[in-house]
C-alpha atoms as a PDB file:
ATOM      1  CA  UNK A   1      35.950   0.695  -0.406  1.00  0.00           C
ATOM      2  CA  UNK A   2      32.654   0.898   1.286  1.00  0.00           C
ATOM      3  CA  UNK A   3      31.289   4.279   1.324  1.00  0.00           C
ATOM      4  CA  UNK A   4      29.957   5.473   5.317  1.00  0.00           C
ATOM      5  CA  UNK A   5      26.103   4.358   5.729  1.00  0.00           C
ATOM      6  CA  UNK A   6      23.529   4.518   8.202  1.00  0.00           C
ATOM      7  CA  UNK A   7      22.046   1.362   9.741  1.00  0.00           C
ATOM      8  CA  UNK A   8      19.258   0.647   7.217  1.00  0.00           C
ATOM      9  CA  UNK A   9      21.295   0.606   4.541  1.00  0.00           C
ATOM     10  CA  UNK A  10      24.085  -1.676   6.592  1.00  0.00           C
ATOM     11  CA  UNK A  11      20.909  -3.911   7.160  1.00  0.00           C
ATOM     12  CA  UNK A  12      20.256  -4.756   3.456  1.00  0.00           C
ATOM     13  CA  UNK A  13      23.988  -4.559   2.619  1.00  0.00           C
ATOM     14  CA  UNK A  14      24.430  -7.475   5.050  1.00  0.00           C
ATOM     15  CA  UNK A  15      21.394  -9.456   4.120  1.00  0.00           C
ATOM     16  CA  UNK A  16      23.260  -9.270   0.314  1.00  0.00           C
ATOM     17  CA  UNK A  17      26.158 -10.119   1.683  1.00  0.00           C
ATOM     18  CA  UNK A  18      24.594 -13.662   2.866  1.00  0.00           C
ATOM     19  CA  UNK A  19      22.420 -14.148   0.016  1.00  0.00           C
ATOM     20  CA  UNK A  20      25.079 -13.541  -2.228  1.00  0.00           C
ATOM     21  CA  UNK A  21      27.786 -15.620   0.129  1.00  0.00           C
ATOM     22  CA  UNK A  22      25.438 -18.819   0.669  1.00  0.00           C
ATOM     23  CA  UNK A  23      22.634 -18.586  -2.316  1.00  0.00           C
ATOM     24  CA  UNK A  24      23.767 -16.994  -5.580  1.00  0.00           C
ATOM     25  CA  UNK A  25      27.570 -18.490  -5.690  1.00  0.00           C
ATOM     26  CA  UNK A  26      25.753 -21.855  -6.222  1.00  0.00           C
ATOM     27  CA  UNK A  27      23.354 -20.081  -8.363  1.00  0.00           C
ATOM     28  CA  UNK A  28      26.048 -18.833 -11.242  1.00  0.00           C
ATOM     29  CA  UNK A  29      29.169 -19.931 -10.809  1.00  0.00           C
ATOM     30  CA  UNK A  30      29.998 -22.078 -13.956  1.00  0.00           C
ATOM     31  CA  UNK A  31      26.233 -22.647 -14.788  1.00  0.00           C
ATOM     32  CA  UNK A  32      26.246 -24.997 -18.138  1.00  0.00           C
ATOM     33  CA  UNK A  33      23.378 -24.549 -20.891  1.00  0.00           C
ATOM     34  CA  UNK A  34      22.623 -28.237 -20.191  1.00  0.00           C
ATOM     35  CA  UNK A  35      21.838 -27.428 -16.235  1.00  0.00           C
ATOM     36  CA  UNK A  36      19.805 -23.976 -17.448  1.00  0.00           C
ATOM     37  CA  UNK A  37      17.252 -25.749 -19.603  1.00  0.00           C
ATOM     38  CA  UNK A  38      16.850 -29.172 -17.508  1.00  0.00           C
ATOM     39  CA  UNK A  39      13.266 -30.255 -16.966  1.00  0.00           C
ATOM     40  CA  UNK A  40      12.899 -32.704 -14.049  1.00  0.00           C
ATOM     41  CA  UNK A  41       9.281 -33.630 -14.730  1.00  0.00           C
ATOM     42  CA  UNK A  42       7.093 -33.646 -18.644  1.00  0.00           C
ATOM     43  CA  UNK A  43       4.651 -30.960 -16.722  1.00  0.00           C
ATOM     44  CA  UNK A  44       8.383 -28.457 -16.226  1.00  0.00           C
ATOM     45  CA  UNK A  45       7.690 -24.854 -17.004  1.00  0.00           C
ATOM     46  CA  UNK A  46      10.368 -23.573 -18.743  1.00  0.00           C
ATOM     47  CA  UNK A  47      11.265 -20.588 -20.925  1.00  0.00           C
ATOM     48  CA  UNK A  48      10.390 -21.922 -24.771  1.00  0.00           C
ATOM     49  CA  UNK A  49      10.695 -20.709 -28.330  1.00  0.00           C
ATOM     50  CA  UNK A  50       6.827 -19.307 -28.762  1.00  0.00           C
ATOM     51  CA  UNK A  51       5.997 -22.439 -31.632  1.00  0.00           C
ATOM     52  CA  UNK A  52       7.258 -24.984 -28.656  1.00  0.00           C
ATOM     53  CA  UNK A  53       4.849 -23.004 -26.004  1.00  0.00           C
ATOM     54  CA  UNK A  54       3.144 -25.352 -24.214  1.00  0.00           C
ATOM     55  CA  UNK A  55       0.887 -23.612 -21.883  1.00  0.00           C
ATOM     56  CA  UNK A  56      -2.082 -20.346 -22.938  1.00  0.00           C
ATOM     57  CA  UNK A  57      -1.179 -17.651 -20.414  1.00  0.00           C
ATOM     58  CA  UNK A  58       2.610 -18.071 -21.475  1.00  0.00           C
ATOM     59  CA  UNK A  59       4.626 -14.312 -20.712  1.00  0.00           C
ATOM     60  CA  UNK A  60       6.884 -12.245 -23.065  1.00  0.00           C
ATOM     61  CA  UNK A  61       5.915 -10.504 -26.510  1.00  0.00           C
ATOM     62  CA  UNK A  62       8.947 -11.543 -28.899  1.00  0.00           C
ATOM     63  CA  UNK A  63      10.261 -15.190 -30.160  1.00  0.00           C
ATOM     64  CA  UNK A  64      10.645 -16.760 -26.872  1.00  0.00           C
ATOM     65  CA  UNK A  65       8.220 -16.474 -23.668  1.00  0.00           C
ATOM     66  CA  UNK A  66       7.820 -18.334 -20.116  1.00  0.00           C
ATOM     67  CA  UNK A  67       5.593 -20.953 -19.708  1.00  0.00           C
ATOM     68  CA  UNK A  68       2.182 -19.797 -17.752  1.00  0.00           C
ATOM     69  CA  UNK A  69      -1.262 -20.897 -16.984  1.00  0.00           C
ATOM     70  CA  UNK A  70      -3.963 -18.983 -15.297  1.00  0.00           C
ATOM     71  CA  UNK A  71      -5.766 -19.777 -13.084  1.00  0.00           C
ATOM     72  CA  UNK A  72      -2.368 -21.532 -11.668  1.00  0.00           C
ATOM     73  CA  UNK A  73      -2.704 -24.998 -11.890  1.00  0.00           C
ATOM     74  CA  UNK A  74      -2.809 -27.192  -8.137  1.00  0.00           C
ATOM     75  CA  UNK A  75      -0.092 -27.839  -7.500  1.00  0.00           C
ATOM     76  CA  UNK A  76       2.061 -25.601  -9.485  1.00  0.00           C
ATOM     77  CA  UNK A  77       4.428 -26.985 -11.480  1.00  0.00           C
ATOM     78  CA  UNK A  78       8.415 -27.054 -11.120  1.00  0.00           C
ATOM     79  CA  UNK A  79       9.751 -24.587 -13.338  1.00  0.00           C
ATOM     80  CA  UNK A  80      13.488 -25.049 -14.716  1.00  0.00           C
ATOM     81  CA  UNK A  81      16.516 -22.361 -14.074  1.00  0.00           C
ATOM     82  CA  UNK A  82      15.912 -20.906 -17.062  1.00  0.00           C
ATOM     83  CA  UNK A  83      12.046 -20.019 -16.339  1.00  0.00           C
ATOM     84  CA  UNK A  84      13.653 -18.790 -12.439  1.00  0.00           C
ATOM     85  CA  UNK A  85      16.068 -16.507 -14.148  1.00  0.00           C
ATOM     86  CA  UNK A  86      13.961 -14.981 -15.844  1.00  0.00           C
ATOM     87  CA  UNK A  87      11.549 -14.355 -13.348  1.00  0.00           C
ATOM     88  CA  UNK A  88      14.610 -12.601 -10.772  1.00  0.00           C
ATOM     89  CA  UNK A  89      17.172 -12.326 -13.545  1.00  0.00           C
ATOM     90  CA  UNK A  90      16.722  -8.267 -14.120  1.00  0.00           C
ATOM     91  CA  UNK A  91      14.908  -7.772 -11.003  1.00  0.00           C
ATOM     92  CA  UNK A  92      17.492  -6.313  -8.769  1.00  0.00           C
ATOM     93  CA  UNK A  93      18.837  -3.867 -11.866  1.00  0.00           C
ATOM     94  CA  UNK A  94      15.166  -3.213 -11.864  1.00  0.00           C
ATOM     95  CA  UNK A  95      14.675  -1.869  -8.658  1.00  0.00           C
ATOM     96  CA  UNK A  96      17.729   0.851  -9.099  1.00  0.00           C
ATOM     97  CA  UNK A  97      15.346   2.173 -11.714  1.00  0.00           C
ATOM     98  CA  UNK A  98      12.903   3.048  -9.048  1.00  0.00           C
ATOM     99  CA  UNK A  99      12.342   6.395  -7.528  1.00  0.00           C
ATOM    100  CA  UNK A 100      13.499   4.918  -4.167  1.00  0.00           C
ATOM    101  CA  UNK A 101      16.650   4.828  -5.063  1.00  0.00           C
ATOM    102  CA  UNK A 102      16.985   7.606  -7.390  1.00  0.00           C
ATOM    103  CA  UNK A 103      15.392   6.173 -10.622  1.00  0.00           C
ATOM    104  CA  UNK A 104      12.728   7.658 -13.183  1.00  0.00           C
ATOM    105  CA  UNK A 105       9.797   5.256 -12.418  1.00  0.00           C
ATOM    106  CA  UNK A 106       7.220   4.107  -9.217  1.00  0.00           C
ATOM    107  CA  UNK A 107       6.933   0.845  -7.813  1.00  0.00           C
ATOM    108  CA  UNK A 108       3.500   1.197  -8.266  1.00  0.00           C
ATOM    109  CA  UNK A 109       4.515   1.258 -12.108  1.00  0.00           C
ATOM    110  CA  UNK A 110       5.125  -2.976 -11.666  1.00  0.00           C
ATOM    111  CA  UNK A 111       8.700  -2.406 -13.409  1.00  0.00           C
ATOM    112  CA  UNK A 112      10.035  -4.931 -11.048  1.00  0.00           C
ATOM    113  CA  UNK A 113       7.245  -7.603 -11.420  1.00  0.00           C
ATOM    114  CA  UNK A 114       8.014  -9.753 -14.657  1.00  0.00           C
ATOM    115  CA  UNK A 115       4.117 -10.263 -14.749  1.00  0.00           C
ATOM    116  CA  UNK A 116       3.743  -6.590 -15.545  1.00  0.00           C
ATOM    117  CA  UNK A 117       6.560  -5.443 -17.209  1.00  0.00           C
ATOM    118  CA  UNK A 118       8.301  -7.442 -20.256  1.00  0.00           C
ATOM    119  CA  UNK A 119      11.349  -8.784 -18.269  1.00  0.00           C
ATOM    120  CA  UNK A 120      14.445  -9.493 -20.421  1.00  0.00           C
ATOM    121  CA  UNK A 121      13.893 -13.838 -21.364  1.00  0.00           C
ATOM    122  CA  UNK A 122      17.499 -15.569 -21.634  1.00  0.00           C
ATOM    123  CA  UNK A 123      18.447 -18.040 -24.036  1.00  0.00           C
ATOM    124  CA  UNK A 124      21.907 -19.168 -22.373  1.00  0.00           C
ATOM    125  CA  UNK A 125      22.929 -19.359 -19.202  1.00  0.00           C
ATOM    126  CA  UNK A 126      25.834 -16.694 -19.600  1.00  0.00           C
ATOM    127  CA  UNK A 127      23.430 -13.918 -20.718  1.00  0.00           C
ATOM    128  CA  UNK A 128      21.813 -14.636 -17.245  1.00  0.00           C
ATOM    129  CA  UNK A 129      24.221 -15.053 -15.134  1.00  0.00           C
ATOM    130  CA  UNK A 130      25.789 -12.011 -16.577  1.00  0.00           C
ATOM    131  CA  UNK A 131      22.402  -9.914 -16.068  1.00  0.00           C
ATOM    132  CA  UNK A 132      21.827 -11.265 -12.666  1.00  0.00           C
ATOM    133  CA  UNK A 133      25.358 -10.281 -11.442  1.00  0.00           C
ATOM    134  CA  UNK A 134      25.518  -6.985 -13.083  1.00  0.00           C
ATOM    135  CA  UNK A 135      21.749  -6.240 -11.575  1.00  0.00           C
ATOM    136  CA  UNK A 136      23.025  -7.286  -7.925  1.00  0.00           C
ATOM    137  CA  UNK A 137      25.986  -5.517  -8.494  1.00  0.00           C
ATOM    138  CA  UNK A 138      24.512  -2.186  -9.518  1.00  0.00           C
ATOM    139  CA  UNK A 139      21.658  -2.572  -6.168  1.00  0.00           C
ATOM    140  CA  UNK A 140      24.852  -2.849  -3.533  1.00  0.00           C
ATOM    141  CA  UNK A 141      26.298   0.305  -5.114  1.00  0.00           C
ATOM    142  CA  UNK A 142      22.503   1.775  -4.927  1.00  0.00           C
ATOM    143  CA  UNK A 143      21.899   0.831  -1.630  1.00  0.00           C
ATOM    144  CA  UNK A 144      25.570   1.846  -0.145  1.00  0.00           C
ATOM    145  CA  UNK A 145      24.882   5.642  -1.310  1.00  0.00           C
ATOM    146  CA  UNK A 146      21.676   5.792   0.186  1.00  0.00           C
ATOM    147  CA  UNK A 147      21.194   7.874   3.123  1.00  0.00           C
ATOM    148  CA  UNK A 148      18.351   6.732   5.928  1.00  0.00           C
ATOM    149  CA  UNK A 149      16.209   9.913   4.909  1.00  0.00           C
ATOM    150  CA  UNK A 150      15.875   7.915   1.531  1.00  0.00           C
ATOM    151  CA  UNK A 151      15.566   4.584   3.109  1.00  0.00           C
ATOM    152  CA  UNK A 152      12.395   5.822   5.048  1.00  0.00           C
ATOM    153  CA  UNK A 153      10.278   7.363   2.591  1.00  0.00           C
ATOM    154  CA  UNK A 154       7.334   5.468   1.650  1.00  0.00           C
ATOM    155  CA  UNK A 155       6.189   5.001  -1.910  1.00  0.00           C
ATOM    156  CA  UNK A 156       2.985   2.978  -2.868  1.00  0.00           C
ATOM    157  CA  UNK A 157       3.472  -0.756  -4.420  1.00  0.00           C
ATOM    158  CA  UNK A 158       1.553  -2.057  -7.361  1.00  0.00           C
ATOM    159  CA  UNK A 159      -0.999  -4.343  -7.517  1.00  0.00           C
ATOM    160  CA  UNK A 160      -2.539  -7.072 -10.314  1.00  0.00           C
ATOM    161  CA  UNK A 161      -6.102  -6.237 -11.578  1.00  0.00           C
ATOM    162  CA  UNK A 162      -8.685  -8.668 -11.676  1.00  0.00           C
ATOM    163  CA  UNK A 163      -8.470  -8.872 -15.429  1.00  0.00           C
ATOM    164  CA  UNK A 164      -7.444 -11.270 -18.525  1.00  0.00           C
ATOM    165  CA  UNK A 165      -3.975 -10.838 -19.693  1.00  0.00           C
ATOM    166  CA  UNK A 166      -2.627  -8.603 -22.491  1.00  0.00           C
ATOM    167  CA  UNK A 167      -0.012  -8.972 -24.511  1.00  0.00           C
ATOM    168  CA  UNK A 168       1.695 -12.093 -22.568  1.00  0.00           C
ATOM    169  CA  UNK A 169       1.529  -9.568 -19.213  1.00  0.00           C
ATOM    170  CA  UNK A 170      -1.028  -9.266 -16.532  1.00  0.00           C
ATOM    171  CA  UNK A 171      -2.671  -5.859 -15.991  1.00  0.00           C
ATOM    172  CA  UNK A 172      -1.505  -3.632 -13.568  1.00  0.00           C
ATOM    173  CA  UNK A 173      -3.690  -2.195 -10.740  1.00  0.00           C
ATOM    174  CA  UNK A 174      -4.225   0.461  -8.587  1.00  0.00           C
ATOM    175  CA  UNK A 175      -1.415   1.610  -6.135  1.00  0.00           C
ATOM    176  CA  UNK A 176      -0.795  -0.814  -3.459  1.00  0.00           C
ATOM    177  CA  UNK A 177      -0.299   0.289   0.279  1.00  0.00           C
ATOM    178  CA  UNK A 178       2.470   2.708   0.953  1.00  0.00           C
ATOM    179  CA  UNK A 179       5.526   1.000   2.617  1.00  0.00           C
ATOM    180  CA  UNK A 180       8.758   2.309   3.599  1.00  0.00           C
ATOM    181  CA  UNK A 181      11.719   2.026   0.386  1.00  0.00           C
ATOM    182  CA  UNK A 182      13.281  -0.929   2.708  1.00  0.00           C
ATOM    183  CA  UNK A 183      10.190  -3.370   2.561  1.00  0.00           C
ATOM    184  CA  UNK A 184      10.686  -3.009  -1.168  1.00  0.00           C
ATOM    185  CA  UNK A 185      14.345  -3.472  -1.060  1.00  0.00           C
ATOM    186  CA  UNK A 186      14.447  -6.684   1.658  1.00  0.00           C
ATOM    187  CA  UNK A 187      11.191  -8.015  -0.304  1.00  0.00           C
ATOM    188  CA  UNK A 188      13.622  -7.829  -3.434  1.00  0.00           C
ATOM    189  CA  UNK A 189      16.424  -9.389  -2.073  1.00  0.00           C
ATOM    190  CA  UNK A 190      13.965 -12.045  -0.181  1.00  0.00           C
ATOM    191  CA  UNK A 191      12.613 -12.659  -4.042  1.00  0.00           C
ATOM    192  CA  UNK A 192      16.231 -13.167  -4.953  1.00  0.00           C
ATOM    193  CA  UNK A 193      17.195 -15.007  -2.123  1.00  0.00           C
ATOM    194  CA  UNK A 194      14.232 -17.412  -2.286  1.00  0.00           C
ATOM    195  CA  UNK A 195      14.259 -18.629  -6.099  1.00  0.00           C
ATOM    196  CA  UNK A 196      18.294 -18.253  -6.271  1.00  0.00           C
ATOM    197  CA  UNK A 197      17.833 -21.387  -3.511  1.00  0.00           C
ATOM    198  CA  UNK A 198      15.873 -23.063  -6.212  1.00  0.00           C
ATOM    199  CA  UNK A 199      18.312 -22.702  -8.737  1.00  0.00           C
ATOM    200  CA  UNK A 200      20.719 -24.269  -6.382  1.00  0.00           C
ATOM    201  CA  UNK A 201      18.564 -27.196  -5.624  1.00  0.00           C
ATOM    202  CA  UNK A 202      17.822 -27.847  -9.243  1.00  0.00           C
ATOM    203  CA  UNK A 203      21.656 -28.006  -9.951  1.00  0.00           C
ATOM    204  CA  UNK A 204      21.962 -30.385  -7.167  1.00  0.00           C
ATOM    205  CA  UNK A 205      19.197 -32.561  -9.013  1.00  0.00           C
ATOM    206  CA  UNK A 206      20.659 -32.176 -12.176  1.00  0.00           C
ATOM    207  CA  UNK A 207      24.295 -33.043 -11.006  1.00  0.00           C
ATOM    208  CA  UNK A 208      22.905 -36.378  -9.163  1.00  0.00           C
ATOM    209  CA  UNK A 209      20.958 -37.345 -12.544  1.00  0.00           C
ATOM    210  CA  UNK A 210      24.173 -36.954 -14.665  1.00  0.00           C
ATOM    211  CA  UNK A 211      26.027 -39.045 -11.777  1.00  0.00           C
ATOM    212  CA  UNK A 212      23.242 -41.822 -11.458  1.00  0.00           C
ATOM    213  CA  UNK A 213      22.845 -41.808 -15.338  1.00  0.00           C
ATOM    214  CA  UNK A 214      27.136 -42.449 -15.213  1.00  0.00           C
ATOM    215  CA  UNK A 215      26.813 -45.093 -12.798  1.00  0.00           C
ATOM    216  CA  UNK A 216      23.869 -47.018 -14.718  1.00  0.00           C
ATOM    217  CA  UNK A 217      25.799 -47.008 -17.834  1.00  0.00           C
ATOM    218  CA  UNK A 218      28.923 -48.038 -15.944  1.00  0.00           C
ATOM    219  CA  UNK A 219      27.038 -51.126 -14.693  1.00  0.00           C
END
């Protein structure tokens, strides 16, 4: 039962409500270990045990990080559904944790940015499926009790500072403009939206090299 909410918060609910329709039911439903760690292409980033790293700049602090170079190379490399979960995987669980929506920390803090903030790095495809689901499913709830009051304060965003990174993070900045809570939330959900597509374009690739791979063997 969907608690009574004004029309910001119907906004977002209904953008989810697509995203999560069209984008993330091709994104997790029955996602194999096999599709999670594919690499289309020897340049792939992808989410390695730190002795297998193969770029410098690589993020995350304990056994296994996400590949990284910076300066970004031109073009930027493919990365795998296991590097794109963990860049959106806790994201949306993330945001609840923001003042916006009732939680202890700032935006400007960069909890949500996986850059600036050691974001949770999974080694199957269950424990991110599971995160990203649970994450999405704690935001609706988030954004249904919201009143517009809460949707309309503005809060500053974070920002990167021009410096090398520490610790497999970059370094946070100085607050970033103030923007209403609902260009945090929609940017969130665009975030999710956008690289959830990925992940359902790479299973589409991965599904047509398994069936070409069948059909070469059958021949």
């Amino acid at each position: 039962m969907r608690l009574m909410t004004g029309k910001p918060a119907e906004t977002l609910l209904e953008l989810m409500y697509q995203i999560e329709y069209f984008t993330l039911g091709r994104a997790w439903a029955a996602l194999t270990d096999d599709e999670f760690f594919w690499e289309p292409f020897t340049t792939t980033w992808s989410i390695r045990r730190r002795v297998e790293c193969r770029t410098s700049n690589p993020f995350g602090a304990g056994e296994w990080v996400a590949d990284f170079e910076i300066p970004e190379p031109t073009p930027v490399p493919v990365t795998t559904i296991a590097w794109l979960y963990w860049h959106i995987g806790s994201m949306p669980g993330r945001l609840c944790d923001i003042d916006l929506l009732r939680g202890m920390r700032t935006m400007a803090s960069g909890l949500t940015s996986p850059y600036l903030t050691h974001h949770p790095i999974f080694s199957s495809a269950a424990e991110a499926v599971s995160a990203l689901r649970d994450g999405w499913r704690r935001l609706r709830g988030a954004i249904e009790r919201a009143d517009d009051d809460q949707l309309e304060v503005t809060t500053a965003g974070y920002t990167y500072a021009v410096e090398p990174p520490r610790g497999g993070l970059c370094v946070v900045g100085p607050p970033g403009p103030a923007q209403p809570a609902t260009h945090f939330i929609a940017g969130t959900l665009n975030e999710v939206g956008h690289h959830g597509t990925q992940i359902g374009a790479l299973r589409d690739a991965c599904a047509w090299r398994r069936s070409t791979a069948a059909a070469d063997t059958a021949t």
